[in-house]
PDB file of N, CA and C in Angstrom:
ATOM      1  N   UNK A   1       7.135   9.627  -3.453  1.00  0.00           N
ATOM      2  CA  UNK A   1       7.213   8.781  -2.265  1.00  0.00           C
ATOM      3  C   UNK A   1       7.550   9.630  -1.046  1.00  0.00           C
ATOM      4  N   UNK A   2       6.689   9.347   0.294  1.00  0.00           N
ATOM      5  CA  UNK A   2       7.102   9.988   1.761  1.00  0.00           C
ATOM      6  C   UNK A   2       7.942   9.483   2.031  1.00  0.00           C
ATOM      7  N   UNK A   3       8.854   8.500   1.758  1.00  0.00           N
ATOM      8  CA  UNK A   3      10.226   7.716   2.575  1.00  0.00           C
ATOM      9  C   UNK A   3      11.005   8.431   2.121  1.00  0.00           C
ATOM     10  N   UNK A   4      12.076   8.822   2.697  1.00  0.00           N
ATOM     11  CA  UNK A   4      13.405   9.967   3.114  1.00  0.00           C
ATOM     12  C   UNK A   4      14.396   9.654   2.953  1.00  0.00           C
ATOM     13  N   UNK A   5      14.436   8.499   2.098  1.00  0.00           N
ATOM     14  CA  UNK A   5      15.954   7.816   1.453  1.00  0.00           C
ATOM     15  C   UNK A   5      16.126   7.989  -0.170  1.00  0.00           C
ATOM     16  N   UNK A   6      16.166   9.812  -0.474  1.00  0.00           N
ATOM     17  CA  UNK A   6      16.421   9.691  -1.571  1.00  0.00           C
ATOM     18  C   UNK A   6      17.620   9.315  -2.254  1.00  0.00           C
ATOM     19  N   UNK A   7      18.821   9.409  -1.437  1.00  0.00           N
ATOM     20  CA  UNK A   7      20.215   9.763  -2.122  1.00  0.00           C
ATOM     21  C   UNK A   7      20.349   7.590  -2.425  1.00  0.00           C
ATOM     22  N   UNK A   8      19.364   6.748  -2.095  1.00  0.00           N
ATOM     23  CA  UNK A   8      19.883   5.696  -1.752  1.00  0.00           C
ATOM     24  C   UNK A   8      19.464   4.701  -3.323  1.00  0.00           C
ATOM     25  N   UNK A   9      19.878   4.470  -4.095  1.00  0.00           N
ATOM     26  CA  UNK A   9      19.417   3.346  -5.373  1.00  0.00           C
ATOM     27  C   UNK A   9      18.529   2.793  -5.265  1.00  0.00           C
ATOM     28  N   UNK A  10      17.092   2.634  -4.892  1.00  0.00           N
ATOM     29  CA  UNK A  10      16.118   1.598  -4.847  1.00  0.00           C
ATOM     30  C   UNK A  10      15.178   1.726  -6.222  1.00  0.00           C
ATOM     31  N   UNK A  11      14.614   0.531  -6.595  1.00  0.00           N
ATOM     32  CA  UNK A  11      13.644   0.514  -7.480  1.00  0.00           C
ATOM     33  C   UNK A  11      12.312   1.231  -7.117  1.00  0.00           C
ATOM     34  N   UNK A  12      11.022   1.143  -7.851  1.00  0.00           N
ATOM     35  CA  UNK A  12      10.102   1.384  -7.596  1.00  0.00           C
ATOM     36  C   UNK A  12       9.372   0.451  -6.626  1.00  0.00           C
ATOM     37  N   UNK A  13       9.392  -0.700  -6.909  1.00  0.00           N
ATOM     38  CA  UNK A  13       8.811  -1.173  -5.617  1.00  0.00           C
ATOM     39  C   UNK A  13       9.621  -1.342  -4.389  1.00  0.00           C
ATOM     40  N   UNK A  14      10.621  -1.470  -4.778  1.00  0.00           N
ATOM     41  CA  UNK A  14      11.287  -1.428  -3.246  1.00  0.00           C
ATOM     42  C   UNK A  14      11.237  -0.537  -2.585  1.00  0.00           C
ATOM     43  N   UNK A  15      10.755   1.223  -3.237  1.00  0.00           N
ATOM     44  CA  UNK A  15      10.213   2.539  -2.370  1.00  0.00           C
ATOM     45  C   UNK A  15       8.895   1.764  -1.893  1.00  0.00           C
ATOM     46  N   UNK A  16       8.467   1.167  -2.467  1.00  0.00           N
ATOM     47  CA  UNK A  16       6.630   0.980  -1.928  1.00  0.00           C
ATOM     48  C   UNK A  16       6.758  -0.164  -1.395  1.00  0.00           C
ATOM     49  N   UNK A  17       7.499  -1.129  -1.306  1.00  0.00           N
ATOM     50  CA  UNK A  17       7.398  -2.544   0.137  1.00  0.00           C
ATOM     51  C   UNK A  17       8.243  -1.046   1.645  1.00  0.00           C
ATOM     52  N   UNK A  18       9.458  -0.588   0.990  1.00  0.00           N
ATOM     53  CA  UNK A  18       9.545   0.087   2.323  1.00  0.00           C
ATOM     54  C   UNK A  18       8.611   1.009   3.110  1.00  0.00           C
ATOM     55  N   UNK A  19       8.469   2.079   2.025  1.00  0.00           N
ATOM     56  CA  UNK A  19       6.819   2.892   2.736  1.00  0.00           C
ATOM     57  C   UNK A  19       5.845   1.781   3.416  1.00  0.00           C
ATOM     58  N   UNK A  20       5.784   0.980   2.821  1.00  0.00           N
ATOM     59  CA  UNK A  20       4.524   0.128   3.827  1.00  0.00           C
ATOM     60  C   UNK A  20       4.846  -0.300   4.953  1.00  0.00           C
ATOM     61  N   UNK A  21       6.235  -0.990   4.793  1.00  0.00           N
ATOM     62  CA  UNK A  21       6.647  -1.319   5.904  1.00  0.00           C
ATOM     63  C   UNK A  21       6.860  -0.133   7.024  1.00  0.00           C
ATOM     64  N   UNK A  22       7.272   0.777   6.754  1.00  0.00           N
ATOM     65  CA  UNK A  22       7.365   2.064   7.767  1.00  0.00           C
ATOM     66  C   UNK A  22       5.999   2.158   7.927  1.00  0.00           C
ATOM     67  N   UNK A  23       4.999   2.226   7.378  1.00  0.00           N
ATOM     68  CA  UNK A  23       4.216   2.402   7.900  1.00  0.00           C
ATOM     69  C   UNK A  23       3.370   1.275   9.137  1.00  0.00           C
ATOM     70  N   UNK A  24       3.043   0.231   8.836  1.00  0.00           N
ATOM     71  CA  UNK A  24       2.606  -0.605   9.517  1.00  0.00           C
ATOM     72  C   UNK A  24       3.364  -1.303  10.471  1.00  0.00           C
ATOM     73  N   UNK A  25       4.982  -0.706  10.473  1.00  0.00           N
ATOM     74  CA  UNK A  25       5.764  -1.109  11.288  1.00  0.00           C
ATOM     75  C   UNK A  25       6.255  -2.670  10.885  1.00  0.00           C
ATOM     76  N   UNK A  26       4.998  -3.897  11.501  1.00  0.00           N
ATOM     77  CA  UNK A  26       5.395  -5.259  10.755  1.00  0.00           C
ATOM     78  C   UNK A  26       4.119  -5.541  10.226  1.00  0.00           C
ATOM     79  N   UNK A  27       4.792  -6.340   9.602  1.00  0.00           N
ATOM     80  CA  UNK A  27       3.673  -6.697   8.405  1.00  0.00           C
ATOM     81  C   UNK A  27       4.291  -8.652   7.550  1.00  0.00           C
ATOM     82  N   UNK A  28       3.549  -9.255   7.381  1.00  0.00           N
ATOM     83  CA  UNK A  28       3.937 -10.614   6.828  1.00  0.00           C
ATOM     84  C   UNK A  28       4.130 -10.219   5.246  1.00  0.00           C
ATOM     85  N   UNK A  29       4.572 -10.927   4.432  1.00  0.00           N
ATOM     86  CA  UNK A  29       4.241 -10.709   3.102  1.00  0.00           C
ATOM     87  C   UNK A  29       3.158 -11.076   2.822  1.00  0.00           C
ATOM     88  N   UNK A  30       2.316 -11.879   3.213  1.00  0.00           N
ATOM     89  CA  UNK A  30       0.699 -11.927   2.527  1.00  0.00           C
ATOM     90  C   UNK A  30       0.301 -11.107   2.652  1.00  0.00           C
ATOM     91  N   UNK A  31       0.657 -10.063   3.595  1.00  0.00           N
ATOM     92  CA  UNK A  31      -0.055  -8.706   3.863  1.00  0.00           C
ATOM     93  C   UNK A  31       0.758  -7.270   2.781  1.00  0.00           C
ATOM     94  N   UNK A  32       2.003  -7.824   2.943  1.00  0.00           N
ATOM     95  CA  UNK A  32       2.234  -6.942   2.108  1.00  0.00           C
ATOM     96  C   UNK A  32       1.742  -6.852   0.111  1.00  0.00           C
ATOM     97  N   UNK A  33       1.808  -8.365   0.002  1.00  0.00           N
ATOM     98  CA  UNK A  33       1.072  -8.235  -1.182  1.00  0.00           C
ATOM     99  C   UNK A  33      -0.302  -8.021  -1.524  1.00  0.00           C
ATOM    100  N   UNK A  34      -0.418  -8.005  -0.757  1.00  0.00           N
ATOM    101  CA  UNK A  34      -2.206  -7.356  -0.668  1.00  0.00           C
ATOM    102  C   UNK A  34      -2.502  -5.872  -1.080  1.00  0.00           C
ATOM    103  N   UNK A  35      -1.060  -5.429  -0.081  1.00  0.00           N
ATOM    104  CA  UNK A  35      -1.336  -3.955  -0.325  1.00  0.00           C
ATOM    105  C   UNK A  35      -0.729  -3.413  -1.503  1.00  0.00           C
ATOM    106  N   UNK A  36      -0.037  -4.456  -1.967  1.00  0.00           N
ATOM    107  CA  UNK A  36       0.587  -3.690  -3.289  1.00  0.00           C
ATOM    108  C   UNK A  36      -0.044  -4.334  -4.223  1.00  0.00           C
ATOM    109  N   UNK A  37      -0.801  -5.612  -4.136  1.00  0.00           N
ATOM    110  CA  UNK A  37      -1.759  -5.961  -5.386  1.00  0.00           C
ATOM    111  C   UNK A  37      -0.873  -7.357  -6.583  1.00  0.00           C
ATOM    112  N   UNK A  38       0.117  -7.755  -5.349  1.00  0.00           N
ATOM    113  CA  UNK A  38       1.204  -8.522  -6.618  1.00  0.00           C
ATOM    114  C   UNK A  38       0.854  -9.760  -5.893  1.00  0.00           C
ATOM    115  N   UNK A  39       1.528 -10.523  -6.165  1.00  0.00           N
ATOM    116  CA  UNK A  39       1.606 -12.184  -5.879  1.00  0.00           C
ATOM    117  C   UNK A  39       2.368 -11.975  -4.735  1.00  0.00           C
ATOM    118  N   UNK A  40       2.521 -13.127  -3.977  1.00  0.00           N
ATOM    119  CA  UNK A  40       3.378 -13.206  -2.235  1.00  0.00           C
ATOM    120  C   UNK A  40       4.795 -13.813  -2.869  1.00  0.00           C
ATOM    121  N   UNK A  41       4.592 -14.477  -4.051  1.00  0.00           N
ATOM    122  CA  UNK A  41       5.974 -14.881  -4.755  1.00  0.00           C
ATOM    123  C   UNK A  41       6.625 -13.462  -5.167  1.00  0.00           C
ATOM    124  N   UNK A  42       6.430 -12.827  -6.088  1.00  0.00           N
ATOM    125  CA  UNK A  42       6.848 -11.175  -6.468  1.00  0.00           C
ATOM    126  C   UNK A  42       7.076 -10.359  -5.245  1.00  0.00           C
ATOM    127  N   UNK A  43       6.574 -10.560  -3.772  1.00  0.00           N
ATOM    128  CA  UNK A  43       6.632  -9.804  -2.842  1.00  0.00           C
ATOM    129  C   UNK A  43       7.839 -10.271  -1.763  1.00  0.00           C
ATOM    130  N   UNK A  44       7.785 -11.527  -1.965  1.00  0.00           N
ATOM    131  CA  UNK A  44       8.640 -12.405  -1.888  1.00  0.00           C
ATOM    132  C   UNK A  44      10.249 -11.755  -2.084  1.00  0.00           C
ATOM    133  N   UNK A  45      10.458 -11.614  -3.384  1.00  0.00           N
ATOM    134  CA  UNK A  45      11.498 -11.042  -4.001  1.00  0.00           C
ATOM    135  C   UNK A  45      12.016  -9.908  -4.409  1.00  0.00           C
ATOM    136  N   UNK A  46      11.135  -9.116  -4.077  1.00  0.00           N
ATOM    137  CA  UNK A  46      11.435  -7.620  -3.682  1.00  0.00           C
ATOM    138  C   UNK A  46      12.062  -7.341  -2.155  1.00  0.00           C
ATOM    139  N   UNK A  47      11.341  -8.306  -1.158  1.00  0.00           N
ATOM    140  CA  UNK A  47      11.673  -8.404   0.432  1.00  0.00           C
ATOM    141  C   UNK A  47      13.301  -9.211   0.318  1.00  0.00           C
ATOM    142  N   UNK A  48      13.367 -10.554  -0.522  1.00  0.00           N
ATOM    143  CA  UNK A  48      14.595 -10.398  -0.442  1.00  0.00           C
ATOM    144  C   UNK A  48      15.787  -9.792  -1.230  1.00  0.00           C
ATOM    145  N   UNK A  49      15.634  -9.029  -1.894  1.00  0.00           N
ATOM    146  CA  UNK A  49      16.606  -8.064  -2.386  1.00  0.00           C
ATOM    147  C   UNK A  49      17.052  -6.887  -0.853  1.00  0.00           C
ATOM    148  N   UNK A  50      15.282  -6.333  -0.239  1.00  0.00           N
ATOM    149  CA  UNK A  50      15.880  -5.273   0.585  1.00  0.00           C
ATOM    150  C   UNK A  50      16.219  -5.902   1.738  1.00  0.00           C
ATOM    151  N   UNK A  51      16.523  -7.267   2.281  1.00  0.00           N
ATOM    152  CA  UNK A  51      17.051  -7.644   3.048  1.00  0.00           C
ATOM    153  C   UNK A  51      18.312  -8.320   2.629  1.00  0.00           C
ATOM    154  N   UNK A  52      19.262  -8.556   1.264  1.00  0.00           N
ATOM    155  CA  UNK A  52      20.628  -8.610   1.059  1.00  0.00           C
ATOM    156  C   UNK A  52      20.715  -7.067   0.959  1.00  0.00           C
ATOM    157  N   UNK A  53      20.448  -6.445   1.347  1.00  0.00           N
ATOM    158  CA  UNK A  53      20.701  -4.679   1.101  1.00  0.00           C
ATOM    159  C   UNK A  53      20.934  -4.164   2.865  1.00  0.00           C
ATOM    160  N   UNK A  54      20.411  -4.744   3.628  1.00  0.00           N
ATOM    161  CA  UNK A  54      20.233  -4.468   4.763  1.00  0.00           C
ATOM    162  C   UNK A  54      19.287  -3.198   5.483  1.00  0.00           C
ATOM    163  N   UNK A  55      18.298  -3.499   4.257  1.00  0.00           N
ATOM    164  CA  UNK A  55      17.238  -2.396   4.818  1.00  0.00           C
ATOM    165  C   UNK A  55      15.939  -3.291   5.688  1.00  0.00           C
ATOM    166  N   UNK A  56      15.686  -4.384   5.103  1.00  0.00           N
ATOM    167  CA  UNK A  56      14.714  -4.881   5.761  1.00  0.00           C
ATOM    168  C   UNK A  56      15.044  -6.280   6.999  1.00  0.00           C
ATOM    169  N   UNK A  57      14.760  -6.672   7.765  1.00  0.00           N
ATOM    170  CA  UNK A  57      14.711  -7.450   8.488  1.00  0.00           C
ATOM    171  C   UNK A  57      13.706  -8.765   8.893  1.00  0.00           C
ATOM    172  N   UNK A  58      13.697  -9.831   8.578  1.00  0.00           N
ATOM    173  CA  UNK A  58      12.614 -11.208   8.536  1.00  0.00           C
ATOM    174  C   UNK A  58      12.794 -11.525  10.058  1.00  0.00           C
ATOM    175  N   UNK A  59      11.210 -11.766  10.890  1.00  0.00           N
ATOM    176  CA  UNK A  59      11.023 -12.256  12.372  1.00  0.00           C
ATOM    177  C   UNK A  59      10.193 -13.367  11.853  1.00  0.00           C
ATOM    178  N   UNK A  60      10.839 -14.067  12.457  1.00  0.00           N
ATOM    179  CA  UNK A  60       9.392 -15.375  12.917  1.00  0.00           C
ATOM    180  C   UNK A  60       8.291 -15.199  13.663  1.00  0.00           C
ATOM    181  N   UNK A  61       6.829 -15.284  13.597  1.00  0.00           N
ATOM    182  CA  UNK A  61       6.271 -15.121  14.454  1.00  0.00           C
ATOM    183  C   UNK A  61       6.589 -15.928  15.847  1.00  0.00           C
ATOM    184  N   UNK A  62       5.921 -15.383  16.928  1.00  0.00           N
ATOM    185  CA  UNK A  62       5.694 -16.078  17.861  1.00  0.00           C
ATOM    186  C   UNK A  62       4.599 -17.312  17.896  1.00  0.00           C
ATOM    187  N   UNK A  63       3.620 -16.813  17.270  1.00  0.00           N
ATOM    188  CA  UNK A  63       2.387 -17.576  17.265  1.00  0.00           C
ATOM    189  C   UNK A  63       2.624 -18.075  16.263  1.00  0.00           C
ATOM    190  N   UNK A  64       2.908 -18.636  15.038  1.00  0.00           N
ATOM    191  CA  UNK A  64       2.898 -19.732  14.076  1.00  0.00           C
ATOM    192  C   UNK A  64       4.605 -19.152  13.461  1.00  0.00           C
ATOM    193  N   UNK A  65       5.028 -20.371  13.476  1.00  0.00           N
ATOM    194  CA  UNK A  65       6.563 -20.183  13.372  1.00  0.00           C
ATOM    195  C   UNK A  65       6.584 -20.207  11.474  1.00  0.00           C
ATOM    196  N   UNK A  66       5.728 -20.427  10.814  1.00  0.00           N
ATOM    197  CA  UNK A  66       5.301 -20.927   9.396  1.00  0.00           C
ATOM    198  C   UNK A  66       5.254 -18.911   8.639  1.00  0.00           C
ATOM    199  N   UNK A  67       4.873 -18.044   9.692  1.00  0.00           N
ATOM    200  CA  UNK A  67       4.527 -16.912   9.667  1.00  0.00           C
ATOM    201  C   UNK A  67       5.925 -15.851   9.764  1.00  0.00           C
ATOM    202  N   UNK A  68       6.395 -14.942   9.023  1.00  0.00           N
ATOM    203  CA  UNK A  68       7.456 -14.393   9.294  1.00  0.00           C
ATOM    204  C   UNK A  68       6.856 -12.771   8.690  1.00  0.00           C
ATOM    205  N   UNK A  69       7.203 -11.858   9.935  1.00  0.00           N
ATOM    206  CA  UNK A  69       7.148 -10.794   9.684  1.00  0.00           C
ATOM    207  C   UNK A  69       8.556 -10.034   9.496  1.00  0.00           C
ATOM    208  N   UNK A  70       7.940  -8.895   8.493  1.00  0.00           N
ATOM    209  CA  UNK A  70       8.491  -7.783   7.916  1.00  0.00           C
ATOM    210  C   UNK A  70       9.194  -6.522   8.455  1.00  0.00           C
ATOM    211  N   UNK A  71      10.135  -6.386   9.442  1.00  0.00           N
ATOM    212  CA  UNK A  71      10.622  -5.077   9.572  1.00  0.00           C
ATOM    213  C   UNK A  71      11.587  -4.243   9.005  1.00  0.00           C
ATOM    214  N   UNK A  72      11.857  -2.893   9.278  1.00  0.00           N
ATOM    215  CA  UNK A  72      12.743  -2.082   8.729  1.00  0.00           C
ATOM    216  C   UNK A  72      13.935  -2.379   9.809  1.00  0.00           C
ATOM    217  N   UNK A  73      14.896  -2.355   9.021  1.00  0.00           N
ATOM    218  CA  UNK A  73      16.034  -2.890  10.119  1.00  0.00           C
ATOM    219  C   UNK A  73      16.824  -1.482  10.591  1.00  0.00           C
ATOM    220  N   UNK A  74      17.986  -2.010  11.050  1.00  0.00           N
ATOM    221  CA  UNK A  74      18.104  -0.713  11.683  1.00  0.00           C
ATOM    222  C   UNK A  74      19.118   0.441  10.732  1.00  0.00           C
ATOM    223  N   UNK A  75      19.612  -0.354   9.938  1.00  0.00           N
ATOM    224  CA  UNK A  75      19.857   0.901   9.107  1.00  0.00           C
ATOM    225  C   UNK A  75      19.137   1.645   8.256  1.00  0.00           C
ATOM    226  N   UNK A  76      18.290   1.052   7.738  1.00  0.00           N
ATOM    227  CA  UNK A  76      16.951   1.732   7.201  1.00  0.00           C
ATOM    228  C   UNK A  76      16.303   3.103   8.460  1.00  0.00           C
ATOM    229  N   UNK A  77      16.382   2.631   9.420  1.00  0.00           N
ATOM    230  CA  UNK A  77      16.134   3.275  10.676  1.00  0.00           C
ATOM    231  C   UNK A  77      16.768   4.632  10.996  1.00  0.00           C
ATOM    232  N   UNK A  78      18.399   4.515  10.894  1.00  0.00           N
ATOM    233  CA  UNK A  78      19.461   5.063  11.188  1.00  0.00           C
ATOM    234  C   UNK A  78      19.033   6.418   9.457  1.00  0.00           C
ATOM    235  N   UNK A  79      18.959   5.611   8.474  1.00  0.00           N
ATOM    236  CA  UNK A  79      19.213   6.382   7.012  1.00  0.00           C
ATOM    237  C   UNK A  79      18.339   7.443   7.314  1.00  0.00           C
ATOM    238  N   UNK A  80      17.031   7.038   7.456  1.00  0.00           N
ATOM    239  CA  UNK A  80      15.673   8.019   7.518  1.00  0.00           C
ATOM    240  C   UNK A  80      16.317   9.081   8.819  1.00  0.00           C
ATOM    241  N   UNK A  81      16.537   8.342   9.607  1.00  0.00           N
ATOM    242  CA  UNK A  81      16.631  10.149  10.686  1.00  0.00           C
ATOM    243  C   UNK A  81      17.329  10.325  10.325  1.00  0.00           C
ATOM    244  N   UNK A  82      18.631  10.465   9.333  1.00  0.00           N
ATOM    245  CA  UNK A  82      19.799  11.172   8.706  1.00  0.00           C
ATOM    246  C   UNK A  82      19.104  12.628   7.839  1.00  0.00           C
ATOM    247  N   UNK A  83      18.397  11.617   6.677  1.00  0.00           N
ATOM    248  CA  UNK A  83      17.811  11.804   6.086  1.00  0.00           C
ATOM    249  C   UNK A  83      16.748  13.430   5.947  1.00  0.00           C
ATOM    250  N   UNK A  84      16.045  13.038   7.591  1.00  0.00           N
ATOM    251  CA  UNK A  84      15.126  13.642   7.985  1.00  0.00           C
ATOM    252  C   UNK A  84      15.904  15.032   8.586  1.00  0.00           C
ATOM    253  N   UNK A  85      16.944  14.610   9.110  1.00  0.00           N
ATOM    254  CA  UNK A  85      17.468  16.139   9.930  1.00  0.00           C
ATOM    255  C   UNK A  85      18.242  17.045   8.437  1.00  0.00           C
ATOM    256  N   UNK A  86      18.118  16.571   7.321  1.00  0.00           N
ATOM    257  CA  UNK A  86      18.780  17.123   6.419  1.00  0.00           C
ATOM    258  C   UNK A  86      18.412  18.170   5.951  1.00  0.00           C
TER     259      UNK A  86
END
């Protein structure tokens, strides 16, 4: 995995919902299960594990309030440039 949070406990997919999310910045979970190939229920529950963890962050869209995107919050944020200057 390219994400820079080795010293930190995550599963295997929770390295690969975060890589995506770093990558695409935001992203909904229908989108994220797409890219990982699982159900939006399974994607579902990987997103909320890394958001009682305080790595990920849930927005409502603007345009359909039914719609909630995916970010890296800010300690996820904070970990990686730690991480990175190491």
């Amino acid at each position: 995995m390219s994400l820079p949070l080795k010293h930190i406990p995550l599963t295997y997919s929770q390295w690969q919902v975060l890589n995506h999310v770093r990558k695409q910045k935001k992203i909904s979970i229908k989108e994220l299960a797409a890219l990982l190939d699982i159900t939006s229920s399974a994607a579902t529950q990987i997103v909320d594990g890394l958001v009682k963890k305080g790595f990920l962050v849930r927005e409502r869209s603007l345009k359909d309030r039914r719609v909630q995107k995916i970010t890296l919050s800010r300690k996820s944020l904070v970990q990686m440039e730690k991480s990175m200057k190491k």
